[in-house]
N, C-alpha and C. Protein backbone atom coordinates (compact mmCIF):
# COMPACT_ATOMS: atom_id res chain seq x y z
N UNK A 1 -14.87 -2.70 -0.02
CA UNK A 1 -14.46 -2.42 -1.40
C UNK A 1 -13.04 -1.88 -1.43
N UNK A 2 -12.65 -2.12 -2.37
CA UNK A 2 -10.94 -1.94 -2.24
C UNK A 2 -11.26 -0.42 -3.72
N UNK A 3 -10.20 0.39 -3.27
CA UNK A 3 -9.75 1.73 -3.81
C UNK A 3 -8.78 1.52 -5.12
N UNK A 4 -9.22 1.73 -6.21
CA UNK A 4 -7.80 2.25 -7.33
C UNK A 4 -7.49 3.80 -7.81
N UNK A 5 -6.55 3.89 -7.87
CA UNK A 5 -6.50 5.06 -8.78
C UNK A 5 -5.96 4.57 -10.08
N UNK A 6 -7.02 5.92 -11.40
CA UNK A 6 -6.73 5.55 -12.37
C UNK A 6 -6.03 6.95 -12.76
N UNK A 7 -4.71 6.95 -13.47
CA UNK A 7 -4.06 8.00 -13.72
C UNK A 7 -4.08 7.87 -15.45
N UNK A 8 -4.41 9.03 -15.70
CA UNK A 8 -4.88 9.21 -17.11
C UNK A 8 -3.54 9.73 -17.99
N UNK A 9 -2.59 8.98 -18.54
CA UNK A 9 -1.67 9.39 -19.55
C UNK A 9 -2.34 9.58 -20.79
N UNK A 10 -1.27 10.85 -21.39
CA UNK A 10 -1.61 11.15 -22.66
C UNK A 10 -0.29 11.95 -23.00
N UNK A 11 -0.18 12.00 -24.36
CA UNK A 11 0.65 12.46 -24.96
C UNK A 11 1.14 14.10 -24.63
N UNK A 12 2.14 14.62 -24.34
CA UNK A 12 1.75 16.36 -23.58
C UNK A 12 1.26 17.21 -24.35
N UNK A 13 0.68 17.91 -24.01
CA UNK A 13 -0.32 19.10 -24.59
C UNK A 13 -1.18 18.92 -25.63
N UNK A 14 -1.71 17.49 -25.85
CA UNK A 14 -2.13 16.91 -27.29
C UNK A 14 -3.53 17.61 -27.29
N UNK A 15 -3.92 18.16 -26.11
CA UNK A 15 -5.24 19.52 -26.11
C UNK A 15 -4.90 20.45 -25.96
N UNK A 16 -4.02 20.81 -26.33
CA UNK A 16 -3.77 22.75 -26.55
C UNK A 16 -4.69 23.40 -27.82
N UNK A 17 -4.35 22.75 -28.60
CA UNK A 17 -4.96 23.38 -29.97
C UNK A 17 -6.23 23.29 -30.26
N UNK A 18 -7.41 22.58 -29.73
CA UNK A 18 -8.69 21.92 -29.61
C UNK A 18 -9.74 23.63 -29.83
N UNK A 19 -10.43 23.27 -30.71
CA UNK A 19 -11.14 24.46 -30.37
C UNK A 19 -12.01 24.57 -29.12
N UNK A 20 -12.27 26.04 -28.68
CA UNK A 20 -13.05 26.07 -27.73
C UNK A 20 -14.34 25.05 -27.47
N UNK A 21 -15.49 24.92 -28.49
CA UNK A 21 -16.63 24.49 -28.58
C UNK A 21 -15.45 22.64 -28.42
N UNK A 22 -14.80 22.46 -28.87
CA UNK A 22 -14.49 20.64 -28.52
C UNK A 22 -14.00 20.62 -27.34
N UNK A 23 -13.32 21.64 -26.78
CA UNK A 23 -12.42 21.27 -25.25
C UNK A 23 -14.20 21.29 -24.03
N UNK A 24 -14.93 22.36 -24.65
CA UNK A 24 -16.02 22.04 -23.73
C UNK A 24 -16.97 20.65 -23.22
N UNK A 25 -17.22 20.15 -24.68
CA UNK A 25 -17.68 18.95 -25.19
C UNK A 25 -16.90 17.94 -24.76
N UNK A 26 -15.37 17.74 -24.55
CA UNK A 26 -14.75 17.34 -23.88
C UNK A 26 -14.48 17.32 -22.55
N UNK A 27 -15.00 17.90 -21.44
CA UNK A 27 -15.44 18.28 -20.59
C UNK A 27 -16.74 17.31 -19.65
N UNK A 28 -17.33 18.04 -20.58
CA UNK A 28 -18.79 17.35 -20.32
C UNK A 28 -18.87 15.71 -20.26
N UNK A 29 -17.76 15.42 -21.26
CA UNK A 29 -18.16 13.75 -21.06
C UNK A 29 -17.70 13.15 -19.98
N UNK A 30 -16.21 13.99 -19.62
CA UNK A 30 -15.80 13.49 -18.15
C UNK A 30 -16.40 13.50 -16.85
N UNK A 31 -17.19 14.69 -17.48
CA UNK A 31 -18.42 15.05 -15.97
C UNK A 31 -19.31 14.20 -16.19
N UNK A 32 -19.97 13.86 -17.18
CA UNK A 32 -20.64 12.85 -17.14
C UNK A 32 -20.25 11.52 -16.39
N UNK A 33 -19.49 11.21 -17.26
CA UNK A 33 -18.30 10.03 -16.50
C UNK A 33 -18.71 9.70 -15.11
N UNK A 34 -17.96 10.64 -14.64
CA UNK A 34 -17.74 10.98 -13.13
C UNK A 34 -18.86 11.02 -12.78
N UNK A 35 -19.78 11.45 -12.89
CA UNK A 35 -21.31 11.67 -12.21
C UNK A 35 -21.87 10.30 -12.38
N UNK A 36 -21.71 9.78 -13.46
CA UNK A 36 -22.38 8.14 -12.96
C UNK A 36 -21.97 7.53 -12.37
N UNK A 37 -20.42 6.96 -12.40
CA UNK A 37 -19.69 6.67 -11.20
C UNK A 37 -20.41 7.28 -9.56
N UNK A 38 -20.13 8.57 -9.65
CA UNK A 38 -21.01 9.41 -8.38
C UNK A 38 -22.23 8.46 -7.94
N UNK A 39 -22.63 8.57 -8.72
CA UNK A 39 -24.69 8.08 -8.66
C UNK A 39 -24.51 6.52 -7.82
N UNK A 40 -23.53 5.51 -8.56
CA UNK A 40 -22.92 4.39 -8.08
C UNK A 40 -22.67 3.65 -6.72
N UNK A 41 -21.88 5.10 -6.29
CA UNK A 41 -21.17 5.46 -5.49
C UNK A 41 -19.57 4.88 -5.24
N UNK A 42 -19.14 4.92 -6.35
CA UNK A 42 -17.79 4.27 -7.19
C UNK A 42 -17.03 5.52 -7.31
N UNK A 43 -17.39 6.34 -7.16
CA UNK A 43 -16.25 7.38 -7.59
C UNK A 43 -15.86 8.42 -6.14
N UNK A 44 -14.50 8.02 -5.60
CA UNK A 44 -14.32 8.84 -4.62
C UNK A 44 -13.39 10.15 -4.44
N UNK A 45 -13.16 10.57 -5.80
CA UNK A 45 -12.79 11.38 -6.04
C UNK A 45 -11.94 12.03 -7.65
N UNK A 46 -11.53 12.83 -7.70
CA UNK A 46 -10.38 13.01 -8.97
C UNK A 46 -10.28 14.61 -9.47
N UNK A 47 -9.35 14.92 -10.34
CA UNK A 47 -9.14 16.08 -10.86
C UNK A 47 -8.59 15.99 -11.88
N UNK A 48 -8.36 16.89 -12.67
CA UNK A 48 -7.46 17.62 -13.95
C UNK A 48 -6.17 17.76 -13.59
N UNK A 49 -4.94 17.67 -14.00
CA UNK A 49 -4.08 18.60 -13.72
C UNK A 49 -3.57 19.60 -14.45
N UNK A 50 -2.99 20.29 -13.96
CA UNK A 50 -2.46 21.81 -14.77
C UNK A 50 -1.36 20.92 -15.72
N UNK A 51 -0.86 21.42 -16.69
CA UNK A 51 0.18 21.21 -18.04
C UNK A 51 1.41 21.63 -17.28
N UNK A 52 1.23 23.37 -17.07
CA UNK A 52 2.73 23.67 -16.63
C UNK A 52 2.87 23.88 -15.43
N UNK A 53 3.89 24.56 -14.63
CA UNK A 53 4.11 24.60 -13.44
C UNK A 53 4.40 22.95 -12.53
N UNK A 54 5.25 21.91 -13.28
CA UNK A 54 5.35 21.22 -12.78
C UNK A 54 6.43 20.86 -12.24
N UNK A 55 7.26 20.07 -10.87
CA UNK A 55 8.51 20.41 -10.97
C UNK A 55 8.43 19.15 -10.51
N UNK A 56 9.93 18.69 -10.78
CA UNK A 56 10.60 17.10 -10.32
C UNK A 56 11.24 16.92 -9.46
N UNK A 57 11.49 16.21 -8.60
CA UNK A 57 11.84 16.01 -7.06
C UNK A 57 12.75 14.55 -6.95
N UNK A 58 13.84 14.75 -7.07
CA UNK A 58 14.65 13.45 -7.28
C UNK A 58 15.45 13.60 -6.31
N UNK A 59 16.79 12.71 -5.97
CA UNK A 59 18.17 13.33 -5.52
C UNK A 59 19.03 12.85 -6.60
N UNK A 60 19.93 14.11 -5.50
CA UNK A 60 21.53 13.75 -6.32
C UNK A 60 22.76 13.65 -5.12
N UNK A 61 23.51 12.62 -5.07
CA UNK A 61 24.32 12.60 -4.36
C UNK A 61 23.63 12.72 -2.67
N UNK A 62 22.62 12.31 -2.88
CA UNK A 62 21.88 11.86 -1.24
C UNK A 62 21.34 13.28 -1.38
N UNK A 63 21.17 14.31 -1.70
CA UNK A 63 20.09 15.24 -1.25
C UNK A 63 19.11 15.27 -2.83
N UNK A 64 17.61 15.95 -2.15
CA UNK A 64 16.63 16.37 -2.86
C UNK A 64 17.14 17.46 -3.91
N UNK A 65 16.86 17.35 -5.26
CA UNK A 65 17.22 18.11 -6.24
C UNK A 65 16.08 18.47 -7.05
N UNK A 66 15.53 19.46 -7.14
CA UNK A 66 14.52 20.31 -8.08
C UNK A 66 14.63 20.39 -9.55
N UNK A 67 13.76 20.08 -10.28
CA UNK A 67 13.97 20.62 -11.80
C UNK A 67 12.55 20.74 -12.23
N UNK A 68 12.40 21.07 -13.02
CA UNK A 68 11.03 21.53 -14.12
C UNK A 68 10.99 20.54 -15.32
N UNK A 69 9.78 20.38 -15.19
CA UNK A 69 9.13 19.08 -16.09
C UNK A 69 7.36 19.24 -16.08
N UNK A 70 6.92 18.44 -17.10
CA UNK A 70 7.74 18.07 -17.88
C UNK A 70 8.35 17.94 -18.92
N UNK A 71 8.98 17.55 -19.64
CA UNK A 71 9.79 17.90 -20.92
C UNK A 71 9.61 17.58 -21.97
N UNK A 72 9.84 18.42 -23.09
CA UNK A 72 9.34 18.06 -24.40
C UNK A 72 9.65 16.94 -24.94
N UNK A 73 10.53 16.01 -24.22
CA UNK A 73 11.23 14.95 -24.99
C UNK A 73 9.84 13.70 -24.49
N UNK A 74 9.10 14.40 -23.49
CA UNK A 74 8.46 12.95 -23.11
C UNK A 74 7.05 12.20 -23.44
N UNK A 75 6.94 11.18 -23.73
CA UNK A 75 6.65 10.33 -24.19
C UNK A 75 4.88 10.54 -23.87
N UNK A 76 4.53 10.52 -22.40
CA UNK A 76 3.49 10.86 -22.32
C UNK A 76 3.70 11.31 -20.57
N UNK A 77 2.51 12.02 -20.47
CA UNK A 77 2.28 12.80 -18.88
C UNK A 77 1.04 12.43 -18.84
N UNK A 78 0.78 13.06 -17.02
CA UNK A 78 -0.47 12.48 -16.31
C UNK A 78 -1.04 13.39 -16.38
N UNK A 79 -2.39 13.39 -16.99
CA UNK A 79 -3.23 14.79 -17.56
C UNK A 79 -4.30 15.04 -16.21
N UNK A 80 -4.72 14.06 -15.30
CA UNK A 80 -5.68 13.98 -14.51
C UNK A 80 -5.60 12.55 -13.72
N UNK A 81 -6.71 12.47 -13.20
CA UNK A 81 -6.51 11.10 -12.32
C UNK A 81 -7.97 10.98 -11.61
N UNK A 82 -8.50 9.75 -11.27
CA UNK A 82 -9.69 9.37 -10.37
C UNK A 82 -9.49 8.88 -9.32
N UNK A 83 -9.83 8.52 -8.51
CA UNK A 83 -10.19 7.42 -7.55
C UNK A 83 -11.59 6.82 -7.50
N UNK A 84 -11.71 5.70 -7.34
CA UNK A 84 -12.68 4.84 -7.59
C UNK A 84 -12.57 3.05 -6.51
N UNK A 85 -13.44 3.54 -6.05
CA UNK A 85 -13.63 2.07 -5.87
C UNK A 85 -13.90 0.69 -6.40
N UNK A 86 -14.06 -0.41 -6.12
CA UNK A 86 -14.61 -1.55 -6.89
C UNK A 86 -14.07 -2.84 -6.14
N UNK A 87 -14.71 -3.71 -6.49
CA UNK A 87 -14.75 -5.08 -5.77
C UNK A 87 -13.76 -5.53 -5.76
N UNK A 88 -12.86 -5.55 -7.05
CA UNK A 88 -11.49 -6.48 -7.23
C UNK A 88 -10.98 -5.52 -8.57
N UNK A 89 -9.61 -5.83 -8.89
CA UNK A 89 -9.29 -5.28 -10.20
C UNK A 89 -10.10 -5.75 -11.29
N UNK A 90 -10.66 -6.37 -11.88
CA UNK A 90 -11.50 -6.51 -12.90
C UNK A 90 -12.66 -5.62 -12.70
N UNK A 91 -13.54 -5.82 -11.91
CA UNK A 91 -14.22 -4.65 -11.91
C UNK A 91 -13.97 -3.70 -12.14
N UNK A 92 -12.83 -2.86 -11.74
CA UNK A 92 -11.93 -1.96 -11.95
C UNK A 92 -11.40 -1.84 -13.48
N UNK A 93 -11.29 -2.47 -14.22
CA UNK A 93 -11.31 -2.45 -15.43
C UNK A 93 -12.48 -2.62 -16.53
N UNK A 94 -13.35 -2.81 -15.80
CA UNK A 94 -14.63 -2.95 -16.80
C UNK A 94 -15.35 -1.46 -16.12
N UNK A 95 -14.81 -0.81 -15.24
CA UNK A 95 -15.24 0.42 -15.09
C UNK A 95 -14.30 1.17 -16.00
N UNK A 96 -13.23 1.23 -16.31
CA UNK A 96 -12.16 1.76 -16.79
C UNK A 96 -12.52 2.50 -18.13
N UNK A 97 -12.90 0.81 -18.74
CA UNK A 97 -13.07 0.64 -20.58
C UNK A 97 -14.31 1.56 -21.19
N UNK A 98 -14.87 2.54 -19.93
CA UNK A 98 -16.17 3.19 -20.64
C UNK A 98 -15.63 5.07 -20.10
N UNK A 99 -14.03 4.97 -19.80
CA UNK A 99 -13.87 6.42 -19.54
C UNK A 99 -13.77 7.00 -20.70
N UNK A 100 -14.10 8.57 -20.75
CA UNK A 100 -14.04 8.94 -22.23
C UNK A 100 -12.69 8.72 -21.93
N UNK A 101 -11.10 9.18 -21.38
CA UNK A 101 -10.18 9.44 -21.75
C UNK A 101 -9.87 8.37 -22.55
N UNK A 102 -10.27 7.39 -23.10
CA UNK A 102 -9.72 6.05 -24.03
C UNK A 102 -10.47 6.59 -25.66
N UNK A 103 -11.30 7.18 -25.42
CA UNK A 103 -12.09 7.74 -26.78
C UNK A 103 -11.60 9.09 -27.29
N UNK A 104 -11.13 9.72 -26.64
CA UNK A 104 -10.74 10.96 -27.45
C UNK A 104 -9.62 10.58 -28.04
N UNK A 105 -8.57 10.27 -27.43
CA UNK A 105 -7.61 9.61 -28.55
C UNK A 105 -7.12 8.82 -28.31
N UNK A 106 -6.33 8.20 -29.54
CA UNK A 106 -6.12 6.88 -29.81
C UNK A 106 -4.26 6.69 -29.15
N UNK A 107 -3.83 7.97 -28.75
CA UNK A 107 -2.83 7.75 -27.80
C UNK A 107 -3.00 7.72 -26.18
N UNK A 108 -4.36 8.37 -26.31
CA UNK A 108 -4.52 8.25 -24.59
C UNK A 108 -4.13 6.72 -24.17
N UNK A 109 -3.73 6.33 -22.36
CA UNK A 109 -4.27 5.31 -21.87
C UNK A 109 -3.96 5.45 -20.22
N UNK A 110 -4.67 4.23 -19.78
CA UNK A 110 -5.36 4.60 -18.19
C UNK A 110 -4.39 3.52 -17.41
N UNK A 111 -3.49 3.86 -16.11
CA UNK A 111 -2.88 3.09 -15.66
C UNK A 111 -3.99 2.97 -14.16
N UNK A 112 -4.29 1.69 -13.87
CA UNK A 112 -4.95 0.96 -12.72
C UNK A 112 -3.98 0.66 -11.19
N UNK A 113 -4.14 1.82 -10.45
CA UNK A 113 -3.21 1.06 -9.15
C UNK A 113 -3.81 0.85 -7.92
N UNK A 114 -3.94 -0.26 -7.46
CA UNK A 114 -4.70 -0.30 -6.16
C UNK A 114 -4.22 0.52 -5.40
N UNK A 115 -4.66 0.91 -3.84
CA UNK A 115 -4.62 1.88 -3.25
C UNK A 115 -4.32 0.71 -1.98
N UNK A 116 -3.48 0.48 -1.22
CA UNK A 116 -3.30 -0.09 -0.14
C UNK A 116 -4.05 0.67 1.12
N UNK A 117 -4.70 -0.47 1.16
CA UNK A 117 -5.24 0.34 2.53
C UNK A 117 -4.63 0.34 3.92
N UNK A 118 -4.01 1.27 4.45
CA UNK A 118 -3.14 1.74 5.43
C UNK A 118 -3.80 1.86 6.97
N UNK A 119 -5.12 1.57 6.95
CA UNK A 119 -6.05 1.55 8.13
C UNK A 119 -5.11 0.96 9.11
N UNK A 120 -4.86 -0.56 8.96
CA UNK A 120 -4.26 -1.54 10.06
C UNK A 120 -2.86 -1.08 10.24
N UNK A 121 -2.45 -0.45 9.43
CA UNK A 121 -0.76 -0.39 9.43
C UNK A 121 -0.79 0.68 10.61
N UNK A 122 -1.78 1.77 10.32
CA UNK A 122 -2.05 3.01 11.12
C UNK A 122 -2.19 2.88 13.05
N UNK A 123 -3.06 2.02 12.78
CA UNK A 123 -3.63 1.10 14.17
C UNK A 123 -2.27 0.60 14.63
N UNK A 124 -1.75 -0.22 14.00
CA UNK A 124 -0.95 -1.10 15.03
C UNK A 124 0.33 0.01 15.09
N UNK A 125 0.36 1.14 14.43
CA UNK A 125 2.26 2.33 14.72
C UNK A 125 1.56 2.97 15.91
N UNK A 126 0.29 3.18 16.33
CA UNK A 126 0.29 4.01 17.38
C UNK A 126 0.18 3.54 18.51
C-alpha cells in the first residue's frame, strides 16, 4: 500500500472564536474520523498543529534566514495533517471526501501528497 499525507488548509485562526461546547464537538468528529480509518488500518498517523509559535526557514544570499509566520496577510495555513495509507490516489481521495475538515467550512480544503517510499533508495546508499 502506498502512503499519502493529507495536509489540512484552512483559512488562519478561522477557530479562535468557536464556542467552547462547538470546538469540542469539533473534535470529536476528527477522532471519530481517525478512529475508523484506525479500525481499517488506513490511518498511520496525524496531529493538530499549534496556530502560533511558528517560524520560517528560507535563505538569503546562500545562508538560512529565520522569520515568524504565519502572517496575517495569508491566504490559508496548515491547521493539522494525517497520514494514511491506500491502494492508489483515488482511493486516497474517496477516503479524503468523508474528512470532517471539508464540512466544517466551506473554506477549508485537503491537499493529497504521496509519500515516496525511500526503503530502496536507503538500501542501495549504504
Amino acid at each position: 500500500m502506498a502512503q499519502y499525507m493529507l495536509l489540512l488548509h484552512q483559512v488562519p485562526h478561522y477557530n479562535m472564536d468557536l464556542p467552547r461546547e462547538k470546538m469540542l464537538e469539533m473534535t470529536r468528529r476528527y477522532m471519530a474520523w481517525a478512529d475508523g480509518l484506525r479500525q481499517k488500518g488506513r490511518l498511520v498517523g496525524g496531529e493538530k498543529l499549534v496556530a502560533g509559535g511558528v517560524r520560517h526557514i528560507g535563505t538569503r544570499d546562500g545562508k538560512p534566514v529565520a522569520s515568524d509566520g504565519p502572517y496575517a496577510e495569508a491566504k490559508d495555513v496548515i491547521g493539522g495533517y494525517f497520514v494514511i495509507e491506500a491502494r492508489d490516489a483515488a482511493e486516497a481521495e474517496t477516503i479524503v471526501r468523508d474528512c470532517p475538515h471539508l464540512a466544517i467550512s466551506p473554506t477549508n480544503w485537503i491537499e493529497i501528497r504521496p509519500i515516496e517510499d525511500m526503503s530502496q533508495a536507503r538500501a542501495a546508499a549504504s
